[in-house]
Protein backbone atom coordinates (compact mmCIF):
# COMPACT_ATOMS: atom_id res chain seq x y z
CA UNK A 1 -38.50 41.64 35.23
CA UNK A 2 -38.13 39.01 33.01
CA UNK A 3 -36.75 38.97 29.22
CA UNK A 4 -39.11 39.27 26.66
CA UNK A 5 -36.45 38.81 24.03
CA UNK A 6 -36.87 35.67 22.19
CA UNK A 7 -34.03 33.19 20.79
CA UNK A 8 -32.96 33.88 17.52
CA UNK A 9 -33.17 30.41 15.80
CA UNK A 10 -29.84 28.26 14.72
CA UNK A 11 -28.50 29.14 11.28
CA UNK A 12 -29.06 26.00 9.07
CA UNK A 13 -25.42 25.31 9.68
CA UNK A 14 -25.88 25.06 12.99
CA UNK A 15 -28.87 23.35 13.60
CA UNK A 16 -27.22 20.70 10.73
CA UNK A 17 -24.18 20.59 13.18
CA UNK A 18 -26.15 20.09 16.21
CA UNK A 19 -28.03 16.89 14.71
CA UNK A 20 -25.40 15.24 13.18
CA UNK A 21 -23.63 15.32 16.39
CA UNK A 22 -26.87 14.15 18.31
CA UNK A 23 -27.45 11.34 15.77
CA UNK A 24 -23.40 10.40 15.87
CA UNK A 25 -23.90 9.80 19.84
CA UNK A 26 -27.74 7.87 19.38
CA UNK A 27 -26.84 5.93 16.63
CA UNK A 28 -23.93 5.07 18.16
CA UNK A 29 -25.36 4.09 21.33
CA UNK A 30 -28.62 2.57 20.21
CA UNK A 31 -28.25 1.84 16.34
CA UNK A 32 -29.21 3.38 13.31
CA UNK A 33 -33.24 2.68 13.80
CA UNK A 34 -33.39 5.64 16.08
CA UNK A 35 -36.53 7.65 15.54
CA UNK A 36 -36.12 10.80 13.58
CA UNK A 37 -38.01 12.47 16.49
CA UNK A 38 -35.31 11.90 19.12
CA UNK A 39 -32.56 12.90 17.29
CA UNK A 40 -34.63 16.22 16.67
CA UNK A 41 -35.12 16.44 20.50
CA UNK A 42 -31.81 15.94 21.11
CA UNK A 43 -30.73 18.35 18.55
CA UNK A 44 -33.27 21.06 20.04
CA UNK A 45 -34.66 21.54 16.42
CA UNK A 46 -38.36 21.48 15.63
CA UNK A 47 -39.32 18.81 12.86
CA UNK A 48 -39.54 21.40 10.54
CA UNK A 49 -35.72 22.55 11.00
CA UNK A 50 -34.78 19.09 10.66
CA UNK A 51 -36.49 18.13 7.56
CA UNK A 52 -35.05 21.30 5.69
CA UNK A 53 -31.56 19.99 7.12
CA UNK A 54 -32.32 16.29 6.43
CA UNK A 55 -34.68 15.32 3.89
CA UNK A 56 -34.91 11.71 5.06
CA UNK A 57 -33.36 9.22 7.58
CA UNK A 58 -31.03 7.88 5.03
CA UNK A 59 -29.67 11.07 3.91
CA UNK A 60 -28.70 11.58 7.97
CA UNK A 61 -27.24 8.45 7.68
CA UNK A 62 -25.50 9.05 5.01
CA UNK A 63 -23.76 11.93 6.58
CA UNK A 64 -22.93 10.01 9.45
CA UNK A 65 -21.23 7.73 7.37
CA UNK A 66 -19.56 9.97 5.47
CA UNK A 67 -18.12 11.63 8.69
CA UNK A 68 -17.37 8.54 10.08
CA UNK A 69 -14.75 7.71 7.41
CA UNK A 70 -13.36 10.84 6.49
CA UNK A 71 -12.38 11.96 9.86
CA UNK A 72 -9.79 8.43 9.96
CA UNK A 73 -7.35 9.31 7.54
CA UNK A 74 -4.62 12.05 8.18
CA UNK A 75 -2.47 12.75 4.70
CA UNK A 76 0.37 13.02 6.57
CA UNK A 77 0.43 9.16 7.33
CA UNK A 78 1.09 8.17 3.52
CA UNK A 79 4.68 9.47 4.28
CA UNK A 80 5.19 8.12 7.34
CA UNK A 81 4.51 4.93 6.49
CA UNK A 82 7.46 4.75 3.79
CA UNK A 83 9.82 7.28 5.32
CA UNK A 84 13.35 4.90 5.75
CA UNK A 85 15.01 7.37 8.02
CA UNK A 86 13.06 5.85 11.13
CA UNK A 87 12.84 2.56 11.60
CA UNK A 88 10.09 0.53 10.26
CA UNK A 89 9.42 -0.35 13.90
CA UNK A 90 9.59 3.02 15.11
CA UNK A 91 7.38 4.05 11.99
CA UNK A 92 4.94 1.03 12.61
CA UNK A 93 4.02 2.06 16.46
CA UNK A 94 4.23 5.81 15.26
CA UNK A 95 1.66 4.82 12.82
CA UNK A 96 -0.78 3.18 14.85
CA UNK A 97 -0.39 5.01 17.76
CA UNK A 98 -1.76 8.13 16.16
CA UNK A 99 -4.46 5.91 13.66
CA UNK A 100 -5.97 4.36 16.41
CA UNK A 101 -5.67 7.47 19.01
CA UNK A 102 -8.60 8.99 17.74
CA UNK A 103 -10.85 6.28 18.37
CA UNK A 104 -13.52 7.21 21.61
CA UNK A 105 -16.67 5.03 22.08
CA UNK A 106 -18.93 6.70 20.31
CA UNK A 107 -16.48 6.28 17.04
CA UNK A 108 -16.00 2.59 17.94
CA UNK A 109 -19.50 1.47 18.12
CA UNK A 110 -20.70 3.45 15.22
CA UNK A 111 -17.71 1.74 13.10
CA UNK A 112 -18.92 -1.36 14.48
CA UNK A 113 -22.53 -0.74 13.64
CA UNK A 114 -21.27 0.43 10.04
CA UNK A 115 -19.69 -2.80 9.41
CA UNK A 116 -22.45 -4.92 10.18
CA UNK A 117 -24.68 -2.60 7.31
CA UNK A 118 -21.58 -3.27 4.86
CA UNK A 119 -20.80 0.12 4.80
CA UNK A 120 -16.91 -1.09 5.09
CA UNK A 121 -16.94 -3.26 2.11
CA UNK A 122 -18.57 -0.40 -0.27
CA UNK A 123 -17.04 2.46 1.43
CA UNK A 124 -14.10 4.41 1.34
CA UNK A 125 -12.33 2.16 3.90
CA UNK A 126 -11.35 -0.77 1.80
CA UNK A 127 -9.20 1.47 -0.88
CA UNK A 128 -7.45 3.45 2.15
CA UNK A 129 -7.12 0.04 4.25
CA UNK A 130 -5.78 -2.16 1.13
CA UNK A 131 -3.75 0.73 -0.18
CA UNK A 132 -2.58 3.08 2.29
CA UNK A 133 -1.91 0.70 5.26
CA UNK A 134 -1.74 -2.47 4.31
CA UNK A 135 0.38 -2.07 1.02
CA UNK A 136 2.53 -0.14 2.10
CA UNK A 137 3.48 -2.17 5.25
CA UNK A 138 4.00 -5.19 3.13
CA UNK A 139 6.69 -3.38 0.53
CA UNK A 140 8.47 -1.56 3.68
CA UNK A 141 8.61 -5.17 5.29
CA UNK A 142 9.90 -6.61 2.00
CA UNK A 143 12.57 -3.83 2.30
CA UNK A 144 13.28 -4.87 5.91
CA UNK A 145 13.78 -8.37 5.06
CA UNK A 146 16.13 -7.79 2.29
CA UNK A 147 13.98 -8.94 -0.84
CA UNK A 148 14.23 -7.02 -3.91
CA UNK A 149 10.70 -5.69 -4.46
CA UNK A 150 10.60 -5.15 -8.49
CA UNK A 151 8.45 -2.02 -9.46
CA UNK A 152 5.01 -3.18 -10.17
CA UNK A 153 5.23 -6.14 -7.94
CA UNK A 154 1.81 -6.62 -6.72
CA UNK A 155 1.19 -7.05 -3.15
CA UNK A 156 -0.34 -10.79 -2.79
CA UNK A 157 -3.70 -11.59 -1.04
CA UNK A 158 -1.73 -13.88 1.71
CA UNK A 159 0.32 -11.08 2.33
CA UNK A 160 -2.00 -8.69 2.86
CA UNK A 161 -3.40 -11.27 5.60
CA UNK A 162 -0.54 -11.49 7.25
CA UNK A 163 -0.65 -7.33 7.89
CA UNK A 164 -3.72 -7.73 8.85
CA UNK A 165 -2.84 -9.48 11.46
CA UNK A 166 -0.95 -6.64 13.58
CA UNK A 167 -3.91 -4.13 11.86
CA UNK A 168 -6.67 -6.20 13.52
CA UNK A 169 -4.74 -7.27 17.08
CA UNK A 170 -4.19 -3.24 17.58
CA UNK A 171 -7.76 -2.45 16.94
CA UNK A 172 -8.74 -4.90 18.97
CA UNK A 173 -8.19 -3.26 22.43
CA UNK A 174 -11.07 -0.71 21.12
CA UNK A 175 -13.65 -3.58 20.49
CA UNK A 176 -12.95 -4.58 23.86
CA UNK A 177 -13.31 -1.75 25.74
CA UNK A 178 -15.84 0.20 23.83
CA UNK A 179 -18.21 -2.78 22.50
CA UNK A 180 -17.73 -5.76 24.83
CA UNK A 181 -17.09 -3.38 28.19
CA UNK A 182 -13.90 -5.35 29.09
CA UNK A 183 -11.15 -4.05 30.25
CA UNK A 184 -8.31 -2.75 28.62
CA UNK A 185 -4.73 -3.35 30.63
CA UNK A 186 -2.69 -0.20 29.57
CA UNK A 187 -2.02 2.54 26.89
CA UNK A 188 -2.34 2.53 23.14
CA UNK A 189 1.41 4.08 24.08
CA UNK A 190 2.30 1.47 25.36
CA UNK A 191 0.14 -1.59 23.80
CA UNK A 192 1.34 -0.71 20.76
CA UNK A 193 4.49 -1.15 20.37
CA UNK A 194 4.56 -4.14 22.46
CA UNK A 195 2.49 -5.56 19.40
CA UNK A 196 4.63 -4.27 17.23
CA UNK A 197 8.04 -5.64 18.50
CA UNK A 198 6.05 -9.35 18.43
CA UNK A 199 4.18 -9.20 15.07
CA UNK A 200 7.56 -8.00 13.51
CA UNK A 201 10.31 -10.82 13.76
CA UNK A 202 7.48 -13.52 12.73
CA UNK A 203 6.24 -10.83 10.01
CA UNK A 204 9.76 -11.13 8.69
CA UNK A 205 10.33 -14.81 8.69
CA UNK A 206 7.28 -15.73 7.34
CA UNK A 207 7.69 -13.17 4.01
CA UNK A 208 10.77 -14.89 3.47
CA UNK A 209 9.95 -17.87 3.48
């Protein structure tokens, strides 16, 4: 005989859970114009549920966003970065290794589709690029290549380009794979260092110079 129990209907937690994941995989997939009504079908919450959860399309969004950029930064990483006892190399493919090893497509294209909005520029992103990655690589390589680096010292705008370039050639394997569909020949394991040991010797000459 069949059931007659019915379903008891997803705390608001839940049913807030179960959209935000459904909009993180269609927005990601199909860009952040996706109907309000299939991310509700997706979710398996009635229009209703979803309102109470998500007053508009931008608040959604907004969430998204937010999740996007909190879940890149582990606090644990600020140390690394300047801990001398491993090698700057060693700490530099550490590093991105575990940055970049959270990245799947669906994290990819939405960071993609967030930069094209400007969400990067405005967003938390900028301070935590500018000031916990790239800063901090330019004083440890000023360290490496023997140059006093007086307390204070600002970090310059050329030098910050010149860690972005090892920033933007590991993140680049991602784009490839997860926006353009190319392929990808081997592991962030070992990609990255291999970038590493050839960004490195130039890195140093050219700081010197």
């Amino acid at each position: 005989m069949p059931s007659t129990r019915t379903k008891t209907p997803a705390t608001p937690d839940v049913a807030a859970a179960r959209i935000l994941d459904a909009a993180w995989h269609l927005y990601a997939e199909h860009g952040f114009d996706v109907p309000l009504t299939r991310i509700a079908r997706a979710a398996r919450v009635t229009p209703a549920v979803f309102k109470r959860c998500f007053p508009s399309g931008k608040a959604l969004q907004a969430r998204v966003i937010e999740r996007l950029f909190a879940a890149r930064w582990k606090p644990e990483w600020d140390a690394l970065l300047v801990n001398r006892a491993i090698p700057y190399e060693k700490r530099l493919s550490r590093f991105f290794v575990e940055y970049r090893g959270n990245i799947d497509r669906d994290n990819a294209r939405l960071w993609t589709r967030a930069g094209l909005l400007g969400k990067h520029a405005s967003g938390n992103f900028s301070a935590t690029l500018a000031t916990r990655i790239l800063g901090p690589m330019i004083r440890e390589l000023r360290h490496e290549a023997g140059l006093a680096d007086k307390p204070g010292r600002k970090v310059t705008q050329a030098e910050l380009e010149l860690a972005m370039v090892l920033h933007a050639a590991i993140a680049f394997p991602h784009t490839r794979s997860n926006i353009f569909g190319m392929d990808v020949y081997g592991t962030l394991e070992k990609l990255v260092p291999m970038m590493v040991r050839v960004w490195l010797p130039g890195a140093l000459a050219e700081i010197r110079r």
